[in-house]
C-alpha atoms as a PDB file:
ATOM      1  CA  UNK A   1      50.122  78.101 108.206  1.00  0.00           C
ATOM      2  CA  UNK A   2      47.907  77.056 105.707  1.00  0.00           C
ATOM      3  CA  UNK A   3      44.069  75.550 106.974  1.00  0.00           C
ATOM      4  CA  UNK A   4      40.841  74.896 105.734  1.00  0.00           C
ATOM      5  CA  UNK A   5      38.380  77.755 105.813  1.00  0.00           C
ATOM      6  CA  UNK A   6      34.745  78.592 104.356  1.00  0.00           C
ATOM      7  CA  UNK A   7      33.480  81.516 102.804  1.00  0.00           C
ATOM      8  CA  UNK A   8      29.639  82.313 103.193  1.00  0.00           C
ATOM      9  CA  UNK A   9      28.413  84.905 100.329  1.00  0.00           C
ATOM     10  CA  UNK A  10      24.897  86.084  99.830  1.00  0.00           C
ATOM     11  CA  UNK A  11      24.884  87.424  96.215  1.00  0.00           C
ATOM     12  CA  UNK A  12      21.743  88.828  94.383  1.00  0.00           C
ATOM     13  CA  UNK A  13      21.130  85.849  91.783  1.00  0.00           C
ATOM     14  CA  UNK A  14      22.001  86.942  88.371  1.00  0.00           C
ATOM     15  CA  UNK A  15      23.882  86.157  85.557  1.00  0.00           C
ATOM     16  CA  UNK A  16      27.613  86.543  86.103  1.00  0.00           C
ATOM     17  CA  UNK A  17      27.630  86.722  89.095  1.00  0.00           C
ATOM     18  CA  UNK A  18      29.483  83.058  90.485  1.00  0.00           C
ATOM     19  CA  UNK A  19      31.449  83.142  86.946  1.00  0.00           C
ATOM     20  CA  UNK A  20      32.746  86.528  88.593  1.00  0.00           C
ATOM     21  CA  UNK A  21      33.108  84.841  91.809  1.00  0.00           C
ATOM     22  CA  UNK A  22      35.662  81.887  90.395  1.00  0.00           C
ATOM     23  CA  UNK A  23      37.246  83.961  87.930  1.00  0.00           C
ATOM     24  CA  UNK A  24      38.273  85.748  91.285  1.00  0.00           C
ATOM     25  CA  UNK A  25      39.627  83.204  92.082  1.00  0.00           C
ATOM     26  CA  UNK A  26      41.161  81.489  89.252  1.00  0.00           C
ATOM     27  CA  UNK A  27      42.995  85.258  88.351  1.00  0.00           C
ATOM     28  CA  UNK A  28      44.902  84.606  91.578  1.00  0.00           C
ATOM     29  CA  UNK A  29      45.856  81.164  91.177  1.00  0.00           C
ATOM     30  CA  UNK A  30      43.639  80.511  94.331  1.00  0.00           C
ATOM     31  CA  UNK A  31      42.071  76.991  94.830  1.00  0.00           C
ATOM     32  CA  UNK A  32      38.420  75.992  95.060  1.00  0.00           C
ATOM     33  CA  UNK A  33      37.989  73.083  96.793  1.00  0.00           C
ATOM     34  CA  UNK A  34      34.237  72.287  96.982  1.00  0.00           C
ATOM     35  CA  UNK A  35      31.191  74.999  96.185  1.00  0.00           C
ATOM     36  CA  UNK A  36      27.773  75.016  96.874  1.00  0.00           C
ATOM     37  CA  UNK A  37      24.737  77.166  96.151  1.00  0.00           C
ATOM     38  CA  UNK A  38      21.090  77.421  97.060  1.00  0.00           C
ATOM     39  CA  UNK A  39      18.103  79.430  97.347  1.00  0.00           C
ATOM     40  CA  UNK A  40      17.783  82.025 100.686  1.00  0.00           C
ATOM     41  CA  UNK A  41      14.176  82.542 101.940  1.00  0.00           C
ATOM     42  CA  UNK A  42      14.909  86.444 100.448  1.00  0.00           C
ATOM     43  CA  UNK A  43      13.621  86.392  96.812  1.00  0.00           C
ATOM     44  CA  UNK A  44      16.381  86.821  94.259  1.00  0.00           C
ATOM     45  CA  UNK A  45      19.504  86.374  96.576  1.00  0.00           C
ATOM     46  CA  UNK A  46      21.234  83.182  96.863  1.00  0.00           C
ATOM     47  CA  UNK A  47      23.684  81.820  99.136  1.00  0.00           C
ATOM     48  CA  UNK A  48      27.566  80.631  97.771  1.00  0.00           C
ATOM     49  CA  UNK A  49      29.874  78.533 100.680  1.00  0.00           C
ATOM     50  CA  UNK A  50      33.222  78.332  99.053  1.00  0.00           C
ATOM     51  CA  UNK A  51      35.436  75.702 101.313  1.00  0.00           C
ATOM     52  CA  UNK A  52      39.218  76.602 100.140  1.00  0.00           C
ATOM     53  CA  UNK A  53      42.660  76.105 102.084  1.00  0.00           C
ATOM     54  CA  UNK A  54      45.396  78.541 102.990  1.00  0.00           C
ATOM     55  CA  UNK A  55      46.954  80.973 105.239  1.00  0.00           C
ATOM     56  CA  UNK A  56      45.771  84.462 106.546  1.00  0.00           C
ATOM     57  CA  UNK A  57      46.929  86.288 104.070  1.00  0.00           C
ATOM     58  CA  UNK A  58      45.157  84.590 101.440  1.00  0.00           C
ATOM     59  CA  UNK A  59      41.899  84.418 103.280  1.00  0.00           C
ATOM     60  CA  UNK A  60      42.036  88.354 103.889  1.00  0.00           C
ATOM     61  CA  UNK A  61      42.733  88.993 100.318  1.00  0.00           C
ATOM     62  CA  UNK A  62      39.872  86.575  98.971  1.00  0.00           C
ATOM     63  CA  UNK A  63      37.340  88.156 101.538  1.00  0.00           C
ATOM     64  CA  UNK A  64      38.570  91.852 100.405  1.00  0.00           C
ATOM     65  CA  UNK A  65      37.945  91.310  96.760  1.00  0.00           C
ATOM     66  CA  UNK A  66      35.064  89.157  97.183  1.00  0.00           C
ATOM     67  CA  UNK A  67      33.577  92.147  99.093  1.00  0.00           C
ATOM     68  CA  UNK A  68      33.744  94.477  95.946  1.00  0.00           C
ATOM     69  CA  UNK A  69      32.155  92.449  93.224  1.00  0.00           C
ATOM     70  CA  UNK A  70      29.127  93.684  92.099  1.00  0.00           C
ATOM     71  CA  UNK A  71      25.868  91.737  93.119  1.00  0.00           C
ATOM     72  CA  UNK A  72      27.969  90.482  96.561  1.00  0.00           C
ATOM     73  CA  UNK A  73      25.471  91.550  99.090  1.00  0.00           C
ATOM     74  CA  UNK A  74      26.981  89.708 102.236  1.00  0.00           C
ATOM     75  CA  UNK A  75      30.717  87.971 103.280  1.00  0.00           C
ATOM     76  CA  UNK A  76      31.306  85.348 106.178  1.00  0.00           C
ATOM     77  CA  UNK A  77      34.399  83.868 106.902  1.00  0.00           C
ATOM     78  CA  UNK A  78      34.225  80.312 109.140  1.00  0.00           C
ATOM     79  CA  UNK A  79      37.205  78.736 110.062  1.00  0.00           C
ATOM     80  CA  UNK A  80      35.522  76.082 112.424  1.00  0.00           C
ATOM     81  CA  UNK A  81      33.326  73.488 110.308  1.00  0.00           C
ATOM     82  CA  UNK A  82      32.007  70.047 111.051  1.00  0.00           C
ATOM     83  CA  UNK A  83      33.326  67.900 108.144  1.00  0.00           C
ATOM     84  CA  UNK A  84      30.976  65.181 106.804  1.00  0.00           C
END
């Protein structure tokens, strides 16, 4: 069953690096449905939440690859969210 899930990512902030991220993505036909990114009080990492829909499978596979891109310092999944 497909549902609404975030993805939390604390990446060191260089160039590339949320290119990589969608191209991830993208190369899997995956959907994006909103991103944001800001500042962390650690200099020179920033925080990426990724808000995407579908089933386990996809949402293990996402998390997996996420987890071996270079400059990825930190993956959270959250499938509970308040929605605005």
């Amino acid at each position: 069953m497909e549902e609404k899930f975030i993805i939390d990512l604390w990446v060191n902030n260089r160039f590339g690096v949320l290119n990589r991220i969608t191209g991830l993505y993208s190369k899997r036909g995956y959907n994006i449905e909103t991103i944001h990114a800001g500042p962390t009080d650690v200099p020179g990492v920033t925080k990426i939440e990724i808000v995407s829909t579908g089933d386990d499978y996809m949402r293990t596979q996402v998390i997996s690859q996420l987890e071996k891109l270079y400059d990825i310092r930190k993956v959270d999944l959250r499938t509970e969210f308040k929605e605005d």
